[in-house]
N, C-alpha and C. Protein backbone atom coordinates (compact mmCIF):
# COMPACT_ATOMS: atom_id res chain seq x y z
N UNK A 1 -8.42 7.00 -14.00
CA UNK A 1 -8.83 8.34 -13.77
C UNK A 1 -7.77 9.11 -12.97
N UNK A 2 -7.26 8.74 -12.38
CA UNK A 2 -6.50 8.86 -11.10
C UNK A 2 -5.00 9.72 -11.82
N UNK A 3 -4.71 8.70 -12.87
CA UNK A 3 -3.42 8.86 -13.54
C UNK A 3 -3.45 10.20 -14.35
N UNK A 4 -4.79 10.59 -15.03
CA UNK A 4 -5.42 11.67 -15.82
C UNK A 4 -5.51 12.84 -15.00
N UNK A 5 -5.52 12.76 -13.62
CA UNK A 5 -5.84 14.26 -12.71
C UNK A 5 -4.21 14.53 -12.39
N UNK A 6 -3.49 13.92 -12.43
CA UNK A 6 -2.27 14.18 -12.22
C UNK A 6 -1.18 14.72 -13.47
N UNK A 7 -1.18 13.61 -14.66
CA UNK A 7 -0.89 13.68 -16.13
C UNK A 7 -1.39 15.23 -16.66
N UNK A 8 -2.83 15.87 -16.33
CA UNK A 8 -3.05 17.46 -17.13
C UNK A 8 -2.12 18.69 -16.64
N UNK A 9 -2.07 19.08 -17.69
CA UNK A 9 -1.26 20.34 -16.64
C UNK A 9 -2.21 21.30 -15.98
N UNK A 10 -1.56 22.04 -15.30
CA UNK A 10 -2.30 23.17 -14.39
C UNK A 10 -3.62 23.35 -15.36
N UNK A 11 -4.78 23.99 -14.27
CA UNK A 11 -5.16 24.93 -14.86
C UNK A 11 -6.85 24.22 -15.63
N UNK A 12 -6.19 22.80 -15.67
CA UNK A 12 -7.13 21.89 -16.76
C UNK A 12 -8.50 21.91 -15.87
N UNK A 13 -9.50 21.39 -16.64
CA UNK A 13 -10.77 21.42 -15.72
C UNK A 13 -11.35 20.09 -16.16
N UNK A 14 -12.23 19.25 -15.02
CA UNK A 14 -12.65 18.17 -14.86
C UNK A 14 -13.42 17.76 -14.49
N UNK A 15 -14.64 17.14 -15.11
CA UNK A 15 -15.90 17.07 -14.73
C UNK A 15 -15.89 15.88 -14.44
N UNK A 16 -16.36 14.84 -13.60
CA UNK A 16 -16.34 13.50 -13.17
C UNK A 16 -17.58 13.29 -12.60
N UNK A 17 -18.58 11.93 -13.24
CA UNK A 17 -19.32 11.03 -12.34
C UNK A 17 -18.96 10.42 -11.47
N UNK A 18 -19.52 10.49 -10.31
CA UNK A 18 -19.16 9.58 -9.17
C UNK A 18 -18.01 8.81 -9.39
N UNK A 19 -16.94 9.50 -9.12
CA UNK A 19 -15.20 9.21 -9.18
C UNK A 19 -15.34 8.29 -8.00
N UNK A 20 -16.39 7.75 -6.82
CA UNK A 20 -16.03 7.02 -5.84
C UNK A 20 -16.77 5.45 -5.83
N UNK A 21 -17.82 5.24 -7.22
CA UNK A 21 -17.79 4.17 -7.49
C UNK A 21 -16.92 3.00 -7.32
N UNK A 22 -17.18 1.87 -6.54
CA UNK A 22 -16.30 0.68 -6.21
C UNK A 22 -15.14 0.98 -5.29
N UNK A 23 -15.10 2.06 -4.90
CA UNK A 23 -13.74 2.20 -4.04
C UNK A 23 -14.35 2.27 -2.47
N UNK A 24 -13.23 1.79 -1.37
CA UNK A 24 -13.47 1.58 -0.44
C UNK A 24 -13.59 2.91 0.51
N UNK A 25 -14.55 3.09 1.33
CA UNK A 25 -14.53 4.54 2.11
C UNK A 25 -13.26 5.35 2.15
N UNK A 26 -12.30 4.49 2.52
CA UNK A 26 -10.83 5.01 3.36
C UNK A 26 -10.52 5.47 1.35
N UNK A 27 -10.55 5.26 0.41
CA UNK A 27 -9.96 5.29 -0.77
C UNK A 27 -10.71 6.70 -1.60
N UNK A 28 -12.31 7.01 -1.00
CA UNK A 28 -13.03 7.69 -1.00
C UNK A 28 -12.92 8.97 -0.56
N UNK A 29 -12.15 8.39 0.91
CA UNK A 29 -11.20 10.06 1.40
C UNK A 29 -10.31 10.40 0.95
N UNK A 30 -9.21 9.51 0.73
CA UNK A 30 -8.00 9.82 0.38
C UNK A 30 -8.24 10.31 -1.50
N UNK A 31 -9.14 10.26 -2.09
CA UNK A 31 -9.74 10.93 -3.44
C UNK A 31 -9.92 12.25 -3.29
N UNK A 32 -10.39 12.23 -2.04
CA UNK A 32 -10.68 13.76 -1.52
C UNK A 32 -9.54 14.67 -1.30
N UNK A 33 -8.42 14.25 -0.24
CA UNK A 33 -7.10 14.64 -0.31
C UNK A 33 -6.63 14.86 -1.95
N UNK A 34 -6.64 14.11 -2.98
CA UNK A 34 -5.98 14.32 -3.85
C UNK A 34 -6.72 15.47 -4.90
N UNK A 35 -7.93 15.42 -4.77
CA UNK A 35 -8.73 16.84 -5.50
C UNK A 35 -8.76 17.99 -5.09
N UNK A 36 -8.25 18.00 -3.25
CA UNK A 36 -8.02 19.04 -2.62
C UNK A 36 -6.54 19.63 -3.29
N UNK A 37 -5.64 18.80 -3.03
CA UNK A 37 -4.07 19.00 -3.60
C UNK A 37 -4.34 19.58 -5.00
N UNK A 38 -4.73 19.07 -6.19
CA UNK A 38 -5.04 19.54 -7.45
C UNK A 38 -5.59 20.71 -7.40
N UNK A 39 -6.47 21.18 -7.00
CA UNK A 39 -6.96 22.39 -6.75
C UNK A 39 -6.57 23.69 -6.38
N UNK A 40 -5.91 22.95 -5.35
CA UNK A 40 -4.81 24.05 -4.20
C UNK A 40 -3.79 24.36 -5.33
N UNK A 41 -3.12 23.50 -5.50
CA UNK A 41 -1.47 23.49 -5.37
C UNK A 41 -1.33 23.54 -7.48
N UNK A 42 -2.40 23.29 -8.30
CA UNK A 42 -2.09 23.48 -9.49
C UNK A 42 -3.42 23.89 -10.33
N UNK A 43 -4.32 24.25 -9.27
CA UNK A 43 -5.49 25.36 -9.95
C UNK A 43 -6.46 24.10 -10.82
N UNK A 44 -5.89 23.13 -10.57
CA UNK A 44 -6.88 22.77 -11.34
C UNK A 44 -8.27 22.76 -11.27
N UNK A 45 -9.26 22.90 -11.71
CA UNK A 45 -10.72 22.96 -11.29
C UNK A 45 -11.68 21.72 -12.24
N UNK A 46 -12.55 21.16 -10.82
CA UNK A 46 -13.29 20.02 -10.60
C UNK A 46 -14.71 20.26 -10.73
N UNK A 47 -15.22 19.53 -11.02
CA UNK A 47 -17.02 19.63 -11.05
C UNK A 47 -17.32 17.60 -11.37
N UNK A 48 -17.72 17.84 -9.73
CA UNK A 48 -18.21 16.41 -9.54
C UNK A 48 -19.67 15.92 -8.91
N UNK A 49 -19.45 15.11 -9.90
CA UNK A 49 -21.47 14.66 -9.54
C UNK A 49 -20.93 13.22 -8.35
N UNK A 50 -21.21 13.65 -6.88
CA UNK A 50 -20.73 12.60 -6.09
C UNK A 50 -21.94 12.17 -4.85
N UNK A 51 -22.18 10.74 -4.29
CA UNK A 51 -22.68 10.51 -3.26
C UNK A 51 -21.40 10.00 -1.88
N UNK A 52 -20.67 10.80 -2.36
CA UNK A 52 -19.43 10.15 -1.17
C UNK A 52 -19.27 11.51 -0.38
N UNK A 53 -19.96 11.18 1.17
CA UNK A 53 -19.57 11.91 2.27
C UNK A 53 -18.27 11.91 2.15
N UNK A 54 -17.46 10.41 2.26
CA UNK A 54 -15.99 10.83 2.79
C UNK A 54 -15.34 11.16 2.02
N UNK A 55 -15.66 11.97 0.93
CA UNK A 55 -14.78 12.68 -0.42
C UNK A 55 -14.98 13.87 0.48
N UNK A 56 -16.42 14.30 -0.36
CA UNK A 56 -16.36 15.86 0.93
C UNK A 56 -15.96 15.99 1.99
N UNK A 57 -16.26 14.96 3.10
CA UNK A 57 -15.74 15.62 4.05
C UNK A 57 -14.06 15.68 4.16
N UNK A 58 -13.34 14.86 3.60
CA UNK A 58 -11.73 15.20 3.33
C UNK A 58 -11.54 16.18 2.58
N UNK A 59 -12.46 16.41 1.78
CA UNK A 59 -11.94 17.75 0.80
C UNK A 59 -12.48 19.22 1.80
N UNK A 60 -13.69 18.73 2.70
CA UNK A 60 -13.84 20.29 3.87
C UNK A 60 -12.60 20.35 4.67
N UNK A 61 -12.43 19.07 5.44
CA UNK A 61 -10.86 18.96 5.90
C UNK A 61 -9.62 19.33 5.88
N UNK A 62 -9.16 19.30 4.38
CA UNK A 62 -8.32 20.14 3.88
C UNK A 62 -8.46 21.17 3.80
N UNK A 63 -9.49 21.93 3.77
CA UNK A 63 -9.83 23.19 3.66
C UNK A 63 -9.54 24.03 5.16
N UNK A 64 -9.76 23.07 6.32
CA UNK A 64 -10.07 23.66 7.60
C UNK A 64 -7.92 23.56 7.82
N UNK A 65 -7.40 22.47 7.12
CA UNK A 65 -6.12 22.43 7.46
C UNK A 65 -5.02 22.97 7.23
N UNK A 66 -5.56 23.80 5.87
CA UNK A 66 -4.66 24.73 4.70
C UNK A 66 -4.45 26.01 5.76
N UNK A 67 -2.83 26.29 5.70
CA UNK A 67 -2.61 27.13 6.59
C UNK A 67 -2.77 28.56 6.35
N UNK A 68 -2.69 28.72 5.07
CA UNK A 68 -3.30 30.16 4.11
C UNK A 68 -4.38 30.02 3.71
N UNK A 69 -5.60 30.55 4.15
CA UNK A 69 -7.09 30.23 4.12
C UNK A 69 -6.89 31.16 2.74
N UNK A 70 -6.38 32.11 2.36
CA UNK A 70 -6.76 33.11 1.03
C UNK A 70 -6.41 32.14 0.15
N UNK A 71 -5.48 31.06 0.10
CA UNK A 71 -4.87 30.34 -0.93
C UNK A 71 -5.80 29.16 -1.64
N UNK A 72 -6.70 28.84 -0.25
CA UNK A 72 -7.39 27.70 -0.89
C UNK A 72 -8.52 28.34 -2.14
N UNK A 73 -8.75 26.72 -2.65
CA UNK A 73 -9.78 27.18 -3.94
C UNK A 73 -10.86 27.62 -3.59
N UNK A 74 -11.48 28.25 -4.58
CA UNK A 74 -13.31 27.94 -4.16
C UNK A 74 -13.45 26.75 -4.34
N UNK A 75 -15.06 26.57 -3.27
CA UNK A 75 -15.76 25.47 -3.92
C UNK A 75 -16.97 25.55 -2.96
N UNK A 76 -18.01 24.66 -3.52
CA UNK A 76 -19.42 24.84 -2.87
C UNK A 76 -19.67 23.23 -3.08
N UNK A 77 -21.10 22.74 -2.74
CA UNK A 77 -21.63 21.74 -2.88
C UNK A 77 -23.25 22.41 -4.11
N UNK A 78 -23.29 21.78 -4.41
CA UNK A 78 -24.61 21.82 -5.15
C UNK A 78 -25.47 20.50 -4.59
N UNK A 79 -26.57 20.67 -4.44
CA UNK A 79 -27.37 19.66 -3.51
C UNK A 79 -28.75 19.59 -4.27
N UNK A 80 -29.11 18.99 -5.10
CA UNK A 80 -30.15 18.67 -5.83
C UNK A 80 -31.24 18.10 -5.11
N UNK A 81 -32.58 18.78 -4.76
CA UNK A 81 -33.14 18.42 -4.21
C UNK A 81 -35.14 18.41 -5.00
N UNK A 82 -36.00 17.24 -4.78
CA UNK A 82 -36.92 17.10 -5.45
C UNK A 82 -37.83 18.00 -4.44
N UNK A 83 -38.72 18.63 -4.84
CA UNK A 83 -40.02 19.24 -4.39
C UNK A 83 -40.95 18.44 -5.13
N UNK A 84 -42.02 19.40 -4.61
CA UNK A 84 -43.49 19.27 -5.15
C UNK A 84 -43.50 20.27 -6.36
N UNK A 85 -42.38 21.21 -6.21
CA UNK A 85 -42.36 22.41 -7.62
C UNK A 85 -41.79 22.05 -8.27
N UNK A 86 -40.93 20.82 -8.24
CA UNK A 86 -40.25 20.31 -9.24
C UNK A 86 -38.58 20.27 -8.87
N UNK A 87 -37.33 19.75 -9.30
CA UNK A 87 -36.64 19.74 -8.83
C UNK A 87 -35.56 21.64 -8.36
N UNK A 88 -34.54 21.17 -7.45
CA UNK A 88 -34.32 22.62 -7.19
C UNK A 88 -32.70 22.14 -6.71
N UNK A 89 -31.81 23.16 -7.16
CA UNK A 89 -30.33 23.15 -6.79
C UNK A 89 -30.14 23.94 -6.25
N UNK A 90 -29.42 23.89 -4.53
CA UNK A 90 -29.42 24.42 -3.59
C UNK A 90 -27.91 24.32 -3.58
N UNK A 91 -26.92 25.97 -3.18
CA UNK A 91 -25.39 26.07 -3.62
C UNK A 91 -25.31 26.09 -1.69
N UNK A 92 -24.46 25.29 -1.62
CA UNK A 92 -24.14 25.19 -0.09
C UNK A 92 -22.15 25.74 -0.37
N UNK A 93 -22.22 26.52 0.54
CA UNK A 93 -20.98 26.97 0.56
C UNK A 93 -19.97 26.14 1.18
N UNK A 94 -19.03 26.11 0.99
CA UNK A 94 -17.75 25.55 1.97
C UNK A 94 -16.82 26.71 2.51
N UNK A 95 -16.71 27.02 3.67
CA UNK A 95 -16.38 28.01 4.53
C UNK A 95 -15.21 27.70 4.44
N UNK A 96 -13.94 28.67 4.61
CA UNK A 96 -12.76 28.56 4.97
C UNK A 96 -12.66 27.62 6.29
N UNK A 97 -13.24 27.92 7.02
CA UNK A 97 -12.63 26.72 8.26
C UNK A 97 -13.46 25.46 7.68
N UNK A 98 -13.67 25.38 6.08
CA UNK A 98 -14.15 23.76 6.01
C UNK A 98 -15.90 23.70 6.13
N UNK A 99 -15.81 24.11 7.24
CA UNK A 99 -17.66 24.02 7.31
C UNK A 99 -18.68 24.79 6.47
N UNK A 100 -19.71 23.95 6.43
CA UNK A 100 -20.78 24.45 5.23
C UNK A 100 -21.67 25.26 5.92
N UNK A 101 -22.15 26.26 5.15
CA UNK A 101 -22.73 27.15 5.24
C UNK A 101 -23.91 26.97 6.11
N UNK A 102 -24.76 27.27 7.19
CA UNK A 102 -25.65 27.23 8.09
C UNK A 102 -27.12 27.07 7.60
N UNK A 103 -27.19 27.95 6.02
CA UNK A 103 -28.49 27.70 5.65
C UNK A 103 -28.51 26.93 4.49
N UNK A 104 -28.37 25.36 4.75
CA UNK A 104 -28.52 24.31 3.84
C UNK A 104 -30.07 24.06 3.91
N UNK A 105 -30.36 23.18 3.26
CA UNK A 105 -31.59 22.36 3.14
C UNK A 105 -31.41 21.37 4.29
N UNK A 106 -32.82 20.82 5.22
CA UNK A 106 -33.25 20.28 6.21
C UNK A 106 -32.41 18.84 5.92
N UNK A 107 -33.16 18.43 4.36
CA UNK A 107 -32.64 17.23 3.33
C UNK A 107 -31.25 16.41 3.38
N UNK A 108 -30.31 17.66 3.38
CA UNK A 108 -28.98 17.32 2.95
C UNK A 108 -28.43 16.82 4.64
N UNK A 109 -27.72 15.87 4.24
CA UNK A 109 -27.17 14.78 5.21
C UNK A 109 -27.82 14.32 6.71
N UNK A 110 -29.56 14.61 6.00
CA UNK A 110 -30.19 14.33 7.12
C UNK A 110 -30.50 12.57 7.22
N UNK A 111 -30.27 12.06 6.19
CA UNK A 111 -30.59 10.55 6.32
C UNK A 111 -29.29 10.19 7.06
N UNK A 112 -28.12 10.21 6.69
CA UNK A 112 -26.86 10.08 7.24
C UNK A 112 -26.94 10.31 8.68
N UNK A 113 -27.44 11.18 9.07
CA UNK A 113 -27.65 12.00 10.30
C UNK A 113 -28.33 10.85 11.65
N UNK A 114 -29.69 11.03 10.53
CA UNK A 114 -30.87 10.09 11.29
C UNK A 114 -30.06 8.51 11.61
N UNK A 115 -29.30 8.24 10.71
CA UNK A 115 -29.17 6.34 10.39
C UNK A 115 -28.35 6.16 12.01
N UNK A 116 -27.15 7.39 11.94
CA UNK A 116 -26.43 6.95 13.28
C UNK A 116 -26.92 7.74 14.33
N UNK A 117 -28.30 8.51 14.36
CA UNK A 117 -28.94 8.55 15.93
C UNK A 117 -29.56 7.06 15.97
N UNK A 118 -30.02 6.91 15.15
CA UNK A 118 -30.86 5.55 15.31
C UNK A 118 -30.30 4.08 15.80
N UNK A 119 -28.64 4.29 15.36
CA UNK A 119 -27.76 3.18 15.38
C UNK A 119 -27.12 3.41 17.29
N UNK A 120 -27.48 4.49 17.25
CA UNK A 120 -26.66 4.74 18.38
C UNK A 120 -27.42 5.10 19.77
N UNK A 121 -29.24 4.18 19.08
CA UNK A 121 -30.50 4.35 20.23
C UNK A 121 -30.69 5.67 20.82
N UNK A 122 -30.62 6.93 19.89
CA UNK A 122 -31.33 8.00 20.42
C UNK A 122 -32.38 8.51 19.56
């Protein structure tokens, strides 16, 4: 896959399932760095169905690190979430300084959240 995001020329667009299957966290970020770079630096545009924090959060990262905030790409999160009304896709923004938008869902990275208060006895 890896060889294919690099090999298209500009411009190309790429939809990927969980690109972080079998790979190790640290390999998970550094995926992130490289979709950030593609994006930035040759327009390419991504649409990924992912459960990897440390993709996003290297790809908000880059975002907060890019020294021309007008230059970086768009991009948002889409956050699929089940109700009682049935399911619902919630567009969470990614802010120029990286950070997501304030009015997410309660849902989104609240298990993550909870696991290390819990780990960390509060």
């Amino acid at each position: 896959m890896i060889v294919e995001l690099f090999a298209r020329p500009k411009f190309t667009r790429f939809a990927i399932q969980q690109p972080e299957v079998h790979l190790h966290p640290k390999a998970q970020a550094a995926l992130g760095d490289i979709i950030f770079e593609l994006a930035h630096i040759e327009r390419k545009k991504f649409f990924l169905e992912t459960h990897s924090d440390y993709l996003i959060d290297r790809f908000r990262l880059n975002y907060r690190n890019t020294a021309s905030a007008s230059a970086v790409p768009n991009a948002q999160v889409l956050f699929f979430e089940r109700t009682a009304k049935g399911n619902q896709v919630i567009e969470i923004e990614i802010q120029k300084d990286g950070l997501t938008s304030s009015d997410q869902p309660k849902a989104y990275r609240y298990f993550f959240v909870n696991e290390s208060l819990r780990l960390l006895g509060l």
